[in-house]
N, C-alpha and C. Protein backbone atom coordinates (compact mmCIF):
# COMPACT_ATOMS: atom_id res chain seq x y z
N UNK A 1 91.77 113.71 128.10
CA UNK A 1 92.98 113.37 127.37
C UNK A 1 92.82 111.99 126.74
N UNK A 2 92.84 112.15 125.11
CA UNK A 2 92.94 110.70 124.81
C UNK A 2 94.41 110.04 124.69
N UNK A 3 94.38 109.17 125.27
CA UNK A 3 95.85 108.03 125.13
C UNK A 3 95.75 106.94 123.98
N UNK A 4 96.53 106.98 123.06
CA UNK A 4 97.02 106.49 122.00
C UNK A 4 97.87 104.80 122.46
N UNK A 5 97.59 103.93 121.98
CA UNK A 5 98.61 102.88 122.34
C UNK A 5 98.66 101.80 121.10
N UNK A 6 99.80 102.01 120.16
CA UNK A 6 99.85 101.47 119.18
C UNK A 6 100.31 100.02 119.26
N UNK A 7 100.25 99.27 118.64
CA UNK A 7 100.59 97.88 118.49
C UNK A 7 101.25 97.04 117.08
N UNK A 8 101.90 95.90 116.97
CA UNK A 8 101.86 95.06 115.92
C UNK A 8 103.23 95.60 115.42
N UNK A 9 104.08 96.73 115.60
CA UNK A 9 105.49 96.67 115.33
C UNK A 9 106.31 95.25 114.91
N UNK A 10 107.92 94.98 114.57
CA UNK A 10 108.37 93.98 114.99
C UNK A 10 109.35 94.16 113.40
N UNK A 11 110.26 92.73 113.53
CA UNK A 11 111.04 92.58 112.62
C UNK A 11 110.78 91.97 111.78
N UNK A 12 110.98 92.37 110.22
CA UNK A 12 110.06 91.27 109.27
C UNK A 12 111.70 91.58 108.16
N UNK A 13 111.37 90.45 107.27
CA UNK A 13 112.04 90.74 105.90
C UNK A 13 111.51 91.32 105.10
N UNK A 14 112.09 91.93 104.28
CA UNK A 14 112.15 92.62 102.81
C UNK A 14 111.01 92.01 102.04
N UNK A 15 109.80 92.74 101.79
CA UNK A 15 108.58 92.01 101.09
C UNK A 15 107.80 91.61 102.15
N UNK A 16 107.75 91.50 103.03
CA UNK A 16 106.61 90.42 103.96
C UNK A 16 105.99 92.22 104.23
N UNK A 17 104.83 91.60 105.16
CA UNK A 17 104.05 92.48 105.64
C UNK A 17 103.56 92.24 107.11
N UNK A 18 103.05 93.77 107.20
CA UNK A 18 102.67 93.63 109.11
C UNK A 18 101.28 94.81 108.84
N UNK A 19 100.74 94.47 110.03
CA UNK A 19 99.66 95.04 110.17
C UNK A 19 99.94 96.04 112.03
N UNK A 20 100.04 97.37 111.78
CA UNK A 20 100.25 98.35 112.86
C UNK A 20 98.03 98.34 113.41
N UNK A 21 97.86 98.67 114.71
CA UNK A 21 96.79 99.16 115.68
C UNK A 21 97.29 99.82 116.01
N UNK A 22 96.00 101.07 116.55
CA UNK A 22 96.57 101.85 117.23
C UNK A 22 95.14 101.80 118.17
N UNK A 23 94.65 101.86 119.06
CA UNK A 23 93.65 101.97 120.28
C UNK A 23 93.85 102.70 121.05
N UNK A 24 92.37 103.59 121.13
CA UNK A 24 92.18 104.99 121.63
C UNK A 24 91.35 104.78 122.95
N UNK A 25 92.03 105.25 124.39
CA UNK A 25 91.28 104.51 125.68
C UNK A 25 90.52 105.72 125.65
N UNK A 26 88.94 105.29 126.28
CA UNK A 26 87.88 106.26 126.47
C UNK A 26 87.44 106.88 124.93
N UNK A 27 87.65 106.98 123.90
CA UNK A 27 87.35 107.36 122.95
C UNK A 27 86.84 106.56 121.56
N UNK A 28 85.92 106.79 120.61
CA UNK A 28 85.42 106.39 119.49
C UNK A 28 86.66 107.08 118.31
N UNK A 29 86.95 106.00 117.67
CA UNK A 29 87.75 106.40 116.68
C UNK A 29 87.30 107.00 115.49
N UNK A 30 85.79 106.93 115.86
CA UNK A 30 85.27 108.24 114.62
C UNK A 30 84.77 109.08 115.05
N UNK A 31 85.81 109.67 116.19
CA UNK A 31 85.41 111.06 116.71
C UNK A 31 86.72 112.21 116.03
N UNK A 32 87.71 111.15 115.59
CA UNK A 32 88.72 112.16 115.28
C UNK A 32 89.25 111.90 113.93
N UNK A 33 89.90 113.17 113.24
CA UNK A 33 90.91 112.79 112.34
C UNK A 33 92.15 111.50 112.52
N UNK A 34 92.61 110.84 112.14
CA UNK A 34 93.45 110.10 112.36
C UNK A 34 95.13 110.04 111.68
N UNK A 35 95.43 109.77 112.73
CA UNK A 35 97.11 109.30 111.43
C UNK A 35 98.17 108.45 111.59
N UNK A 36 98.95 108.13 110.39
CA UNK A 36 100.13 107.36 111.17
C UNK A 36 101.07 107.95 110.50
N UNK A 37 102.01 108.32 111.37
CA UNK A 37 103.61 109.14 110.77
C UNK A 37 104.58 108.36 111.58
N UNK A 38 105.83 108.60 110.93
CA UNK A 38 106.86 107.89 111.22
C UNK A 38 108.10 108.54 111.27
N UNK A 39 109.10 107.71 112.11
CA UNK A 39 110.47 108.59 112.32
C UNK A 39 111.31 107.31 112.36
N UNK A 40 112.26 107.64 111.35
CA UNK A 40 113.92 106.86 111.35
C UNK A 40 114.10 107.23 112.11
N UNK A 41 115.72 106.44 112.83
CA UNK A 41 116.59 107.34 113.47
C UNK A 41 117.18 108.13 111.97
N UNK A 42 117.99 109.24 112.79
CA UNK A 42 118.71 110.61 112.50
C UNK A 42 117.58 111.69 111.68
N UNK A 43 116.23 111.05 111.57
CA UNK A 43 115.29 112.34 110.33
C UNK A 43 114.52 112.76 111.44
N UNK A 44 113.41 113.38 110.25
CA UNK A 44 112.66 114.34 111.37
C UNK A 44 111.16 113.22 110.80
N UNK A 45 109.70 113.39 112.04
CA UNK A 45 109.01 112.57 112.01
C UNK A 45 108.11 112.86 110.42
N UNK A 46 107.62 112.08 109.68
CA UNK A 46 107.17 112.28 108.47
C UNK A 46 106.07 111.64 108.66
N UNK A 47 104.97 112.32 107.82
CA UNK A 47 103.59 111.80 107.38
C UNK A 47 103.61 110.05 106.42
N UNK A 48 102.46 109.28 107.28
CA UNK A 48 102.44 108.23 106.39
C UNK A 48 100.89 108.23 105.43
N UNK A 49 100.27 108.41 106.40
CA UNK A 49 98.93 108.06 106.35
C UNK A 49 98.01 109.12 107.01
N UNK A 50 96.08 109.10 106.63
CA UNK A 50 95.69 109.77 107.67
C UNK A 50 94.01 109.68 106.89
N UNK A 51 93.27 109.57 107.85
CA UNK A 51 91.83 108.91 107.28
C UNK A 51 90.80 109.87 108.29
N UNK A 52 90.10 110.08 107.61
CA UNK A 52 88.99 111.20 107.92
C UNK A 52 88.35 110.75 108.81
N UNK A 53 87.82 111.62 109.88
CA UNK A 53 86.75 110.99 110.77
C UNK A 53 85.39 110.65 110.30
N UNK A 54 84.57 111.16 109.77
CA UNK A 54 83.68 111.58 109.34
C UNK A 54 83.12 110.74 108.33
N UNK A 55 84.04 110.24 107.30
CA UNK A 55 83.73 109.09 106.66
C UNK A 55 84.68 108.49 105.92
N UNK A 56 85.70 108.38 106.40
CA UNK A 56 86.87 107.20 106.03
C UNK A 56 87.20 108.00 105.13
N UNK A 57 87.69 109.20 104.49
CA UNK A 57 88.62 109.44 103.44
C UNK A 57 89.84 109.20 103.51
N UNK A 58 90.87 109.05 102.57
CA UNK A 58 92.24 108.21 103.25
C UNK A 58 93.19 109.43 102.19
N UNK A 59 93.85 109.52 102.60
CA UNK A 59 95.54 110.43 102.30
C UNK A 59 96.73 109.69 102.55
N UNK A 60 97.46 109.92 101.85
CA UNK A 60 98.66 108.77 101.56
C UNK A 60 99.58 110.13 101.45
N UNK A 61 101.22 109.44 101.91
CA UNK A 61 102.32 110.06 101.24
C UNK A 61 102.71 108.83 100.18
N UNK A 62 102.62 109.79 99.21
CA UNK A 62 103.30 109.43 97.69
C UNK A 62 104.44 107.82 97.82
N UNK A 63 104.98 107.39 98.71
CA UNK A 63 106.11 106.66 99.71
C UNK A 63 105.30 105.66 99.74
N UNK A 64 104.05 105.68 99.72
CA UNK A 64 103.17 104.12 100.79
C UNK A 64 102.25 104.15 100.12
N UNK A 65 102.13 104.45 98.79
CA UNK A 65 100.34 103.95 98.12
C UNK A 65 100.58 103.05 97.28
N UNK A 66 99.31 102.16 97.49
CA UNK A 66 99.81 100.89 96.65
C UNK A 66 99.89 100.12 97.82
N UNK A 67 101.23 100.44 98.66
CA UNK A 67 101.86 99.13 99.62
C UNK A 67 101.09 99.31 100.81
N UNK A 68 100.16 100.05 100.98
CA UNK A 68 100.17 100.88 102.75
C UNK A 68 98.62 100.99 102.75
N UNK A 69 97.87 100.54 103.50
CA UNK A 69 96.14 100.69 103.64
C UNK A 69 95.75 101.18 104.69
N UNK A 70 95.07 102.62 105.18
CA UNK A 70 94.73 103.03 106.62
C UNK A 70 93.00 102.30 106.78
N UNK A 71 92.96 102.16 107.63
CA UNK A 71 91.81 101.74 107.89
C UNK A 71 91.22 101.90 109.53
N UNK A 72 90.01 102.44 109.86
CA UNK A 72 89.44 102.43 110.86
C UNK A 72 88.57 100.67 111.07
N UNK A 73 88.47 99.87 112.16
CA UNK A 73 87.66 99.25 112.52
C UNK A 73 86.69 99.74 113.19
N UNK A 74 85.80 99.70 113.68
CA UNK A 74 84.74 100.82 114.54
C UNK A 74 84.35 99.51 115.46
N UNK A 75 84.18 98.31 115.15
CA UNK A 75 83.79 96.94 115.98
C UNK A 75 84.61 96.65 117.25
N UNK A 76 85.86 97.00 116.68
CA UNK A 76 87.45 96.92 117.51
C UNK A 76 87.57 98.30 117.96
N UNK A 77 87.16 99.18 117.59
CA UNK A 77 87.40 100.88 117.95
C UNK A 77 89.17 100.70 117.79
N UNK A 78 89.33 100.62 116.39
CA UNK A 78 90.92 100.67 116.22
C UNK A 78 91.18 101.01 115.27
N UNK A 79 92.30 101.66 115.17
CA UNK A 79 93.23 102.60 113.56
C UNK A 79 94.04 101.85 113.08
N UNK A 80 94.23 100.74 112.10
CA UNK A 80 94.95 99.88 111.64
C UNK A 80 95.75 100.73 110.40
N UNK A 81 97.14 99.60 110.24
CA UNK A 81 97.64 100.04 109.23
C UNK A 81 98.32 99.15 108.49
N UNK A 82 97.63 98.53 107.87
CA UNK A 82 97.99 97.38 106.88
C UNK A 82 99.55 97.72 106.02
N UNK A 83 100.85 97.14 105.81
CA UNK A 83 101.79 97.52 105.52
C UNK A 83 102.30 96.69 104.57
N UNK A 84 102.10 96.38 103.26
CA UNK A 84 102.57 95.43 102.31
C UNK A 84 103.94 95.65 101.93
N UNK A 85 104.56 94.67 101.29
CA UNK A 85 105.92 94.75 100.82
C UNK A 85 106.84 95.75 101.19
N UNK A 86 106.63 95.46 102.15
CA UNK A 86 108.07 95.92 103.22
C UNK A 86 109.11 96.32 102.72
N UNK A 87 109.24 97.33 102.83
CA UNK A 87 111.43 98.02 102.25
C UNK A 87 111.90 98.46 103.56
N UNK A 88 113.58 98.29 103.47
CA UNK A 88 114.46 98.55 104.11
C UNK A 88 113.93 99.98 104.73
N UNK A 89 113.73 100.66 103.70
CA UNK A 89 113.39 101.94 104.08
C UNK A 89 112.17 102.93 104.61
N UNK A 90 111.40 101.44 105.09
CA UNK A 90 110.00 101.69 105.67
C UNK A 90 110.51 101.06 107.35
N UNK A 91 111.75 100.96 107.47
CA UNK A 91 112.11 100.81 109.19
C UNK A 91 112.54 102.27 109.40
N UNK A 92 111.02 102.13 110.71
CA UNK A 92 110.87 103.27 111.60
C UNK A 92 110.32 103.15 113.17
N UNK A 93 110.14 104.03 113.60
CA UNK A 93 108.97 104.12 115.08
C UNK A 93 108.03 104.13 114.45
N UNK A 94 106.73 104.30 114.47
CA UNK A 94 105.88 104.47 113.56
C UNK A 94 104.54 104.98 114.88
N UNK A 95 104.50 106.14 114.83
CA UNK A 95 103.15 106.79 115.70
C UNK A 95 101.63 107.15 114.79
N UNK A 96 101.09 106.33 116.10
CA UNK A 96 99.71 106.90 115.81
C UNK A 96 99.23 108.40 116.41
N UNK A 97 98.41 108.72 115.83
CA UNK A 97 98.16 110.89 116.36
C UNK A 97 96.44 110.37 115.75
N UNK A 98 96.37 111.77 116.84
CA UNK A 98 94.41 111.71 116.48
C UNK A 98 94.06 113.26 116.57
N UNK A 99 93.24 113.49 115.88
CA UNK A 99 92.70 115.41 116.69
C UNK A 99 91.56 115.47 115.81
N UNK A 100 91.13 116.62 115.96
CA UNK A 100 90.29 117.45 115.39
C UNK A 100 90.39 118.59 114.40
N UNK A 101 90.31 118.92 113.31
CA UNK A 101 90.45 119.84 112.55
C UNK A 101 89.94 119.84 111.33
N UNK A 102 89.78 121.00 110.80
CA UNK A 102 89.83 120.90 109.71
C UNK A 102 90.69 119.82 108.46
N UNK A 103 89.75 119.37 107.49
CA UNK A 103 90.29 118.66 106.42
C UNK A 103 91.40 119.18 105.19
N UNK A 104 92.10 119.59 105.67
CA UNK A 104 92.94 120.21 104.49
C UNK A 104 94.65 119.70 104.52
N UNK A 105 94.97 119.55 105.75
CA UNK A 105 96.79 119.23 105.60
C UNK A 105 96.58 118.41 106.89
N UNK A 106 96.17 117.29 106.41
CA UNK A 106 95.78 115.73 107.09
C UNK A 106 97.44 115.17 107.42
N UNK A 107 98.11 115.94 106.34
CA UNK A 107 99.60 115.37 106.59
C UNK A 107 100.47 116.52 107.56
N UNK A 108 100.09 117.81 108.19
CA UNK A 108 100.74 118.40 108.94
C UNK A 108 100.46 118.02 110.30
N UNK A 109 101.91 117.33 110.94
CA UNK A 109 101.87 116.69 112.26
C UNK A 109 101.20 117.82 113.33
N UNK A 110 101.77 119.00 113.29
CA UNK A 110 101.09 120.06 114.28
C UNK A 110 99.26 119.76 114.41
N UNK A 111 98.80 119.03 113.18
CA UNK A 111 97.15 119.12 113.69
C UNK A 111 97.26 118.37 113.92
N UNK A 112 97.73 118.07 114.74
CA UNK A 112 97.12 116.12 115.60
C UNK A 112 97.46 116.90 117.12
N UNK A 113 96.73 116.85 117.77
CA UNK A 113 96.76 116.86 119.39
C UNK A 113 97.92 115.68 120.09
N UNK A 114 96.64 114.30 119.74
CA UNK A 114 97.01 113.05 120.82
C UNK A 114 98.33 112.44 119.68
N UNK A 115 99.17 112.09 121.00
CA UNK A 115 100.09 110.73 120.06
C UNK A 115 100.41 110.37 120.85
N UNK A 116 100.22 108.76 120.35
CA UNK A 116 101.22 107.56 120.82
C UNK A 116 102.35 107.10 120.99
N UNK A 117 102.68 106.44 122.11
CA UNK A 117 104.63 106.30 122.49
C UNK A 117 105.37 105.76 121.04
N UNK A 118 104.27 104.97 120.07
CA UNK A 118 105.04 104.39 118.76
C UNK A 118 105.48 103.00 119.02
N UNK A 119 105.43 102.34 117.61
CA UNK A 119 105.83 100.88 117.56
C UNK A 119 106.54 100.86 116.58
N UNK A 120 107.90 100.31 116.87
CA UNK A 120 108.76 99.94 116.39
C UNK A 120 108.84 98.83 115.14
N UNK A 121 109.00 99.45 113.91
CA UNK A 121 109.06 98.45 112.86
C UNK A 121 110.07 97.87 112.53
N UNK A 122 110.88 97.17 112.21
CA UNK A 122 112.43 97.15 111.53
C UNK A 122 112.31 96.13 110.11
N UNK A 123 113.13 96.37 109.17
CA UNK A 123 112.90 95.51 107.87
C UNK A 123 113.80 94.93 107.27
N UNK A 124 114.15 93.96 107.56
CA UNK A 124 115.85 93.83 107.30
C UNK A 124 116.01 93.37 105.31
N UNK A 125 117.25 93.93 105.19
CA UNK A 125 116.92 93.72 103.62
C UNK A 125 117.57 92.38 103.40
């Protein structure tokens, strides 16, 4: 079982930026697909991000390109998520997920096995 434990959440203003980890115990982070999805309160959890195992390909929701960078470290064995210019409407939980699968719907939460308890972003406007 891999355990997920994300990091770097917190409260920022409108425009600033944060940088999310996520660290995988017992595991190489280029053993798996990767991702980061997110949940407001009252919605359902949504795709942010999600970067190939195999050789860093990166997938974006339409919402976070431009502002939003996934990135593997392999030195750190960590899933970062660089988060620029912050909106109101980028406060969420924000989970990291890992699995195995095929490359095709990098953004359907069902293919991710592992996830993380989530780190809390908030963005005040």
């Amino acid at each position: 079982q891999v355990q997920l434990v994300e990091s770097g959440g917190g409260l920022v203003q409108a425009g600033e930026s944060l940088r999310l980890s996520c660290t995988p115990s017992g595991q190489s982070v280029s053993n798996y697909h990767m991702g980061w999805f997110r949940q407001a309160p009252g919605t359902e959890r949504e795709f942010v991000a999600a970067i190939r195992g195999s050789d860093g390909v990166t997938k974006y929701a339409d919402f976070v390109k431009g502002r939003f960078t996934i990135s593997k470290d392999r030195a750190k064995n960590t899933l970062d998520l660089q988060m620029n210019s912050l909106m109101f409407e980028d406060t969420a939980v924000y989970y990291c997920a890992a699995g195995i699968f095929l490359w095709t719907t990098p953004e359907d939460s069902t293919k991710y096995r592992h996830w993380g308890l989530g780190t809390r972003v908030t963005v005040s406007a």
